[in-house]
N, C-alpha and C. Protein backbone atom coordinates (compact mmCIF):
# COMPACT_ATOMS: atom_id res chain seq x y z
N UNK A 1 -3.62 31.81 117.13
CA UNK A 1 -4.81 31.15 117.61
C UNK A 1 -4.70 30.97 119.13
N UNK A 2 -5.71 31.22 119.88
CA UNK A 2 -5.82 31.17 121.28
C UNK A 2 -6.22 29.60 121.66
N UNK A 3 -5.41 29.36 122.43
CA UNK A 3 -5.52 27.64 122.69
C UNK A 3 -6.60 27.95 124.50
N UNK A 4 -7.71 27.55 123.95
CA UNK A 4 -9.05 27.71 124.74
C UNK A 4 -8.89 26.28 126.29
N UNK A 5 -7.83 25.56 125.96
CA UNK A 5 -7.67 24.29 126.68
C UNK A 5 -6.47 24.60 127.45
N UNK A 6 -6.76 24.88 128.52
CA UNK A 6 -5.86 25.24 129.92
C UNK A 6 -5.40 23.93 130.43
N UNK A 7 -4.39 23.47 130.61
CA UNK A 7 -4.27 22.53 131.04
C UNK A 7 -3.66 22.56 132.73
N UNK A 8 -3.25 22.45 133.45
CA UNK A 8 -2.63 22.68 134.93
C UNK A 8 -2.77 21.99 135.41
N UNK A 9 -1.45 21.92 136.73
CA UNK A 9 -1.56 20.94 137.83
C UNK A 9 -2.16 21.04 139.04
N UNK A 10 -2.70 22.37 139.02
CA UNK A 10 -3.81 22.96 139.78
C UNK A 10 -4.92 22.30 139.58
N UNK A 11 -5.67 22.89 138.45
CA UNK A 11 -6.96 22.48 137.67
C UNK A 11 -7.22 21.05 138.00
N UNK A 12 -5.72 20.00 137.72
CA UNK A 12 -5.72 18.73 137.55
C UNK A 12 -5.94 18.12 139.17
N UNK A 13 -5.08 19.04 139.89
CA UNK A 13 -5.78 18.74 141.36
C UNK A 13 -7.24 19.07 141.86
N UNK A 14 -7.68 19.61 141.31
CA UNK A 14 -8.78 20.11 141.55
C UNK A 14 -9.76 18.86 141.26
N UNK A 15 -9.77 19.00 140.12
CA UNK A 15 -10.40 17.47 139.36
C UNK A 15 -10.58 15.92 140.51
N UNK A 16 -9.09 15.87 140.55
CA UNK A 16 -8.62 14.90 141.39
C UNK A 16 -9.72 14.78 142.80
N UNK A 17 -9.62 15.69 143.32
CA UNK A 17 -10.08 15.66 144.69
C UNK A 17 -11.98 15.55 144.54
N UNK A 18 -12.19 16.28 143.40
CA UNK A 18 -13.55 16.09 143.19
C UNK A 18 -14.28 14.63 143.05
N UNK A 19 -13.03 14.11 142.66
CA UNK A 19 -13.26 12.70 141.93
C UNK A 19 -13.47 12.29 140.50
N UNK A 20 -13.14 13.68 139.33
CA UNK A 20 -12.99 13.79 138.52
C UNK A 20 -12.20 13.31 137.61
N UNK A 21 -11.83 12.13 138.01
CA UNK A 21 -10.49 11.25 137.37
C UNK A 21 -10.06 11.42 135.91
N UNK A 22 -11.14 10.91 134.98
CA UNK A 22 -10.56 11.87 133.79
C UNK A 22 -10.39 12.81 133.00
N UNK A 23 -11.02 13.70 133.69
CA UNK A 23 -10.60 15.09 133.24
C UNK A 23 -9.46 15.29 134.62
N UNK A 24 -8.99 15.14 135.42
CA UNK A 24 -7.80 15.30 136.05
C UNK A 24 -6.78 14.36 135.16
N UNK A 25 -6.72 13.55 134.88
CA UNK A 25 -5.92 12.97 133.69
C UNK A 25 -5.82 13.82 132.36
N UNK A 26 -6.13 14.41 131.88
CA UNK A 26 -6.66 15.06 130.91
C UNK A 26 -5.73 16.73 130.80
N UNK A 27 -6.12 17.18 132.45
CA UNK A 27 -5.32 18.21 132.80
C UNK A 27 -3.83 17.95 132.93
N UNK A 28 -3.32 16.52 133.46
CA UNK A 28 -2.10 17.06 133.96
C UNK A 28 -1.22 16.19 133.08
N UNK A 29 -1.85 15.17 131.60
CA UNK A 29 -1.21 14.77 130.46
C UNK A 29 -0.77 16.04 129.63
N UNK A 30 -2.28 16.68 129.47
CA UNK A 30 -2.07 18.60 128.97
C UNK A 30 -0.84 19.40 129.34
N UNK A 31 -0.75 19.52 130.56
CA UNK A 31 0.10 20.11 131.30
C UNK A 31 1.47 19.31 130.93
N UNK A 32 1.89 17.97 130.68
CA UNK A 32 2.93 17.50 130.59
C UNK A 32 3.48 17.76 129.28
N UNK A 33 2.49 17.82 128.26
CA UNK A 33 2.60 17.74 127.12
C UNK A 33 3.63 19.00 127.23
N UNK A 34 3.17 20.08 127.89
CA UNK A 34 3.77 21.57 127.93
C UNK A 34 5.84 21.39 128.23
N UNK A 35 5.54 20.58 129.38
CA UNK A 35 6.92 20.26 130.32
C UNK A 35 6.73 18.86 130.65
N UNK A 36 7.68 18.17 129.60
CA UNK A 36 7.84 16.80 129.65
C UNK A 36 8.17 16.33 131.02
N UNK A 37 9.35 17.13 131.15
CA UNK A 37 10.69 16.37 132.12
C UNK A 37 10.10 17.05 133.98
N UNK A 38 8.41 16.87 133.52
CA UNK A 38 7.71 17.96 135.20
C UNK A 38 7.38 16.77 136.10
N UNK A 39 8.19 16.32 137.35
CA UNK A 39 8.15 14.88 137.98
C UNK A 39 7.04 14.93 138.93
N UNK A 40 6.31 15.71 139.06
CA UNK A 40 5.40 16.71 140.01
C UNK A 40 3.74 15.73 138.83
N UNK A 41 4.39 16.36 137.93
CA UNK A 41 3.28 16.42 136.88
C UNK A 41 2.96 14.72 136.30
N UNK A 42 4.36 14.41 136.52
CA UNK A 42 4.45 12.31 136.17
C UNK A 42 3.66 11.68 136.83
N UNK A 43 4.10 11.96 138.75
CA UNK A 43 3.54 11.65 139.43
C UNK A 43 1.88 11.15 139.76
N UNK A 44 1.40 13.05 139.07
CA UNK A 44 0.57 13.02 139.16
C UNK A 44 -0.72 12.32 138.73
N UNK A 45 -0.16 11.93 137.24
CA UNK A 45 -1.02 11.54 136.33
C UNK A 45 -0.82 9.84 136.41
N UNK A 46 0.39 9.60 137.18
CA UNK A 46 0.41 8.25 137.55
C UNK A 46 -0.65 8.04 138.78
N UNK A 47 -0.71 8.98 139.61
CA UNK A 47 -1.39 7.97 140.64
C UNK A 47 -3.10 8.32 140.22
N UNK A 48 -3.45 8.98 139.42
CA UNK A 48 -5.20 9.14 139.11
C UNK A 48 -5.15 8.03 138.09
N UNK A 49 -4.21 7.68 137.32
CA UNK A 49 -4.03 6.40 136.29
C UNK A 49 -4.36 5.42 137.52
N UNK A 50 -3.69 5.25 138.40
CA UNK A 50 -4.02 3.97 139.16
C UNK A 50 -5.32 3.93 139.58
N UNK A 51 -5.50 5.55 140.53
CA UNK A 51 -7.39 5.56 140.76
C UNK A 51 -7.92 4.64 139.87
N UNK A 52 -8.07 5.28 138.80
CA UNK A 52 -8.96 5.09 137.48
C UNK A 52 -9.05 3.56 137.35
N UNK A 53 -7.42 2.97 137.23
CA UNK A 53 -7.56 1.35 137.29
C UNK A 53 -8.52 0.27 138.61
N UNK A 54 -8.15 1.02 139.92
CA UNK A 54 -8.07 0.43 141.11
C UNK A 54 -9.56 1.46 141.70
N UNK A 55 -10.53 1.29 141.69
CA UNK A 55 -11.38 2.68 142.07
C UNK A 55 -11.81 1.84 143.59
N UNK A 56 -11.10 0.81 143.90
CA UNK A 56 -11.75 0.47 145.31
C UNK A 56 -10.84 1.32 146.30
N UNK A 57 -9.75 0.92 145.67
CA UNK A 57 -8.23 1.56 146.56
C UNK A 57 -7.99 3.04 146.73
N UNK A 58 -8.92 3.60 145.90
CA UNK A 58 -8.80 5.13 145.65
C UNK A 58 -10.31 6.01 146.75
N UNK A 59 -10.70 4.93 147.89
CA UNK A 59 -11.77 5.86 148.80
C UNK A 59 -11.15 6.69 149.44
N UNK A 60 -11.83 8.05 149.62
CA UNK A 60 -11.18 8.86 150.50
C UNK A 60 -12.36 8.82 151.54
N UNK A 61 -11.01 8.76 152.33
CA UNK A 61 -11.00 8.35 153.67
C UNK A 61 -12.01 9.71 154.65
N UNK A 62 -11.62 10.73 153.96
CA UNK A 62 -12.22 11.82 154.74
C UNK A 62 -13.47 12.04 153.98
N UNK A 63 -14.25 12.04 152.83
CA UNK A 63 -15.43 11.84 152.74
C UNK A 63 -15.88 10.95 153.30
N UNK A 64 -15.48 9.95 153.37
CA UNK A 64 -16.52 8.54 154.23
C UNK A 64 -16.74 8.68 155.36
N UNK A 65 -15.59 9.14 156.46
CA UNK A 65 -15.98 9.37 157.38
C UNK A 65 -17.54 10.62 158.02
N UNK A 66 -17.10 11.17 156.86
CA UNK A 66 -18.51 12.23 156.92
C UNK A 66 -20.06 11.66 156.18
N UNK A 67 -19.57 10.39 155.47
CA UNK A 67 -20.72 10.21 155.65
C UNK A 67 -20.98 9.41 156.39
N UNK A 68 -20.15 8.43 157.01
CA UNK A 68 -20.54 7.64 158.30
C UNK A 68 -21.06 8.37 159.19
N UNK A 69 -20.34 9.93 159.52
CA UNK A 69 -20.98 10.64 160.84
C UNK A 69 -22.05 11.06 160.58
N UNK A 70 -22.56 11.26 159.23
CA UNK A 70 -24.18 11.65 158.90
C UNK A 70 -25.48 10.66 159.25
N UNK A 71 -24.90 9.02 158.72
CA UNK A 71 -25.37 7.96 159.32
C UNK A 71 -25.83 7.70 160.22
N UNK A 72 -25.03 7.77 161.53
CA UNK A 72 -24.90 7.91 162.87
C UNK A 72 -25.81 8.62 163.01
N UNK A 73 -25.72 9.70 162.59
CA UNK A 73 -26.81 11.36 162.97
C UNK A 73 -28.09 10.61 162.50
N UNK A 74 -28.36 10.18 161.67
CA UNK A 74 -29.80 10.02 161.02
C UNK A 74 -30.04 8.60 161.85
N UNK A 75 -29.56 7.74 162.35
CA UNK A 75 -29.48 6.72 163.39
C UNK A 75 -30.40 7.23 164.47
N UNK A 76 -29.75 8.23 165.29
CA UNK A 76 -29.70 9.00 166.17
C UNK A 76 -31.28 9.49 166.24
N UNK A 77 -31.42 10.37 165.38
CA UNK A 77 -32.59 11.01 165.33
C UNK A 77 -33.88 10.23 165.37
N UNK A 78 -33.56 8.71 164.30
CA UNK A 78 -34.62 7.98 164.51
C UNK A 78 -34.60 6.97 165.70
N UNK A 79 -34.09 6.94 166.25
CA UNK A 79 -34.50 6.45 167.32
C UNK A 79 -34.85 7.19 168.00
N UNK A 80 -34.96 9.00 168.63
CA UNK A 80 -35.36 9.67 169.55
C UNK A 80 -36.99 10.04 169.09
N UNK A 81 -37.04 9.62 167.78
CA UNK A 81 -38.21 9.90 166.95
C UNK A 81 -39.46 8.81 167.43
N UNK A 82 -38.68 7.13 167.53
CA UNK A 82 -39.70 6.53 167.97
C UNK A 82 -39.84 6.43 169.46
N UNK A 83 -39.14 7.23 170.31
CA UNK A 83 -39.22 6.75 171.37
C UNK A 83 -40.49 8.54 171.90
N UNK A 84 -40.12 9.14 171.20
CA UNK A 84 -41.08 10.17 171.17
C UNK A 84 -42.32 9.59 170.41
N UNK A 85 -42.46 9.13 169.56
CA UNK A 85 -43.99 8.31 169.12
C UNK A 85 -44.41 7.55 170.12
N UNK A 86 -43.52 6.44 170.88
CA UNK A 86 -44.04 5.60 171.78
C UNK A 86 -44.46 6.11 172.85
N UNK A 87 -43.69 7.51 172.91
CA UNK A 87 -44.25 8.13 174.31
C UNK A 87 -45.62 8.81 174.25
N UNK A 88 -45.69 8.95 173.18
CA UNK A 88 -47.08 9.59 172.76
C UNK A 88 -48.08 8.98 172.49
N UNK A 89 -48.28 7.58 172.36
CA UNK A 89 -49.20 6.81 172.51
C UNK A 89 -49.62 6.03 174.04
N UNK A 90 -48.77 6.37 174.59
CA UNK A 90 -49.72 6.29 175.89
C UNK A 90 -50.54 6.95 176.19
């Protein structure tokens, strides 16, 4: 029988970074199940266990900043927006 459920510490990173917490749990319990004694693989499933518990502590830092700089941008624009309306009503 072909076991259709891939499990990896790839896949499970993958997950991870998406923000996919439990199916990255999912992958790299899978994956352990394979290789108990994988400290790579312990690790791993320990710290998306904590995500999962702690989801304040788990922001990434480099999405936010992009959306802060989008913020800024849309800041930006509206204010050149009303100062172009105001100029146009004179």
């Amino acid at each position: 029988m072909i076991d259709n459920n891939i499990n990896t510490l790839e896949l499970g990173r993958i997950y991870e970074e998406q923000g996919y917490l439990k199916k990255a749990a999912a992958h790299f319990s899978g994956a352990l199940k394979k290789d108990p004694g994988n400290l790579i693989l312990i690790e791993a499933l320990d710290r998306v266990n904590t995500r999962k518990t702690n989801p304040t502590d788990s922001i990434d830092r480099s999405s936010l900043s992009g959306i802060i700089e989008q913020w800024v941008h849309l800041v930006i624009l509206r204010q050149r927006a009303a100062r172009l309306l105001h100029t146009s009503e004179r």
